[in-house]
Protein backbone atom coordinates (compact mmCIF):
# COMPACT_ATOMS: atom_id res chain seq x y z
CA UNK A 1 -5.37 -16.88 -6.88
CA UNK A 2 -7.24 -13.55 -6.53
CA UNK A 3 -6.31 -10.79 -3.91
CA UNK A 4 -8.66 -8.68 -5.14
CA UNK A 5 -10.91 -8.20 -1.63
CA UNK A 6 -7.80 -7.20 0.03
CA UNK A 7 -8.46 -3.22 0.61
CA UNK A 8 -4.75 -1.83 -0.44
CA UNK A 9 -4.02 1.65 1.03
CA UNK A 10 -1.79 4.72 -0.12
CA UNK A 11 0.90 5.92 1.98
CA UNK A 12 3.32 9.12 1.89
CA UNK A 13 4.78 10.41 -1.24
CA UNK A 14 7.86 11.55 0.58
CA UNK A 15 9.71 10.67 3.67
CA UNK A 16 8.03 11.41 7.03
CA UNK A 17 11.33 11.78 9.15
CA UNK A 18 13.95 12.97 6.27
CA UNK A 19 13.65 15.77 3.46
CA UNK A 20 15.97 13.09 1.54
CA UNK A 21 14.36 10.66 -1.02
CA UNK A 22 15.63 7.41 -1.81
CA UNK A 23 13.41 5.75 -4.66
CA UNK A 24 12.49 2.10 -3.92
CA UNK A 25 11.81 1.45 -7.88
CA UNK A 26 15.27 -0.76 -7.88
CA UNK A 27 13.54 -2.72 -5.25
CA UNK A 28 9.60 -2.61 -5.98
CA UNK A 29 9.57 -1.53 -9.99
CA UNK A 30 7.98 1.27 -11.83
CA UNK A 31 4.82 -0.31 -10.38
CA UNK A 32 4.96 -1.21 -6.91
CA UNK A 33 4.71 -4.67 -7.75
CA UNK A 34 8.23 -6.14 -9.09
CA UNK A 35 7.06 -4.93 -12.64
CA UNK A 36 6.34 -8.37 -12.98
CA UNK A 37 3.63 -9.13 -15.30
CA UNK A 38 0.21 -10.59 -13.93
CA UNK A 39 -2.48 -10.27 -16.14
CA UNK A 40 -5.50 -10.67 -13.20
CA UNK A 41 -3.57 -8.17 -10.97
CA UNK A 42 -6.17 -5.21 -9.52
CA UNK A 43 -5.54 -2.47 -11.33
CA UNK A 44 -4.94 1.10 -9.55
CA UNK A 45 -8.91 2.05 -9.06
CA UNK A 46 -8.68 -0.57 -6.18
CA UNK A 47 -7.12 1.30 -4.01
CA UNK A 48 -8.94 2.54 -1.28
CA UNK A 49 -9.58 6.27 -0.64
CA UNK A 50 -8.21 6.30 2.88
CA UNK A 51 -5.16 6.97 3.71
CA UNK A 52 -3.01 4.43 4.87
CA UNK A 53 -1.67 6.02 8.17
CA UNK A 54 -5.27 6.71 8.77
CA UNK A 55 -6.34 2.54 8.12
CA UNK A 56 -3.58 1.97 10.46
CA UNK A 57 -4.82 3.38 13.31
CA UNK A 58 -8.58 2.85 12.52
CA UNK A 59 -7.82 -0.64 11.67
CA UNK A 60 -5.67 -1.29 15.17
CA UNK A 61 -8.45 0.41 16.97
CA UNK A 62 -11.00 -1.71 15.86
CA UNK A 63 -9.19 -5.07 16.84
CA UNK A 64 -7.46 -3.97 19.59
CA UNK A 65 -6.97 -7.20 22.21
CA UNK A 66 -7.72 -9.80 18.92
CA UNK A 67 -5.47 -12.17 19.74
């Protein structure tokens, strides 16, 4: 199965509320993924140029009352 038309987003490098940092890399892996090896996984240069706050709000805005 390919996921590769699903637009992936960036979002903060640091905590929005707390000047404290807890790394998820226990939970999510050194690559965001579970380090777990998938050889037809998208590679980084699909992720989209927008920032993800910003696709959050465009996004919601655009479908607003979609059921």
């Amino acid at each position: 199965m390919t996921f590769t038309k699903i637009p992936v987003y960036s979002g903060c490098e640091k905590p929005m509320v707390t000047a404290e940092r807890h790394p998820g890399s226990h939970y999510h892996g050194k690559d965001g993924l579970g380090d777990a090896p998938d050889p037809s996984a998208p590679g980084t240069d699909q992720i989209q140029t927008e920032h993800g706050v910003n696709a959050l709000v465009r996004l919601s805005q655009e479908h607003t009352g979609i059921p």
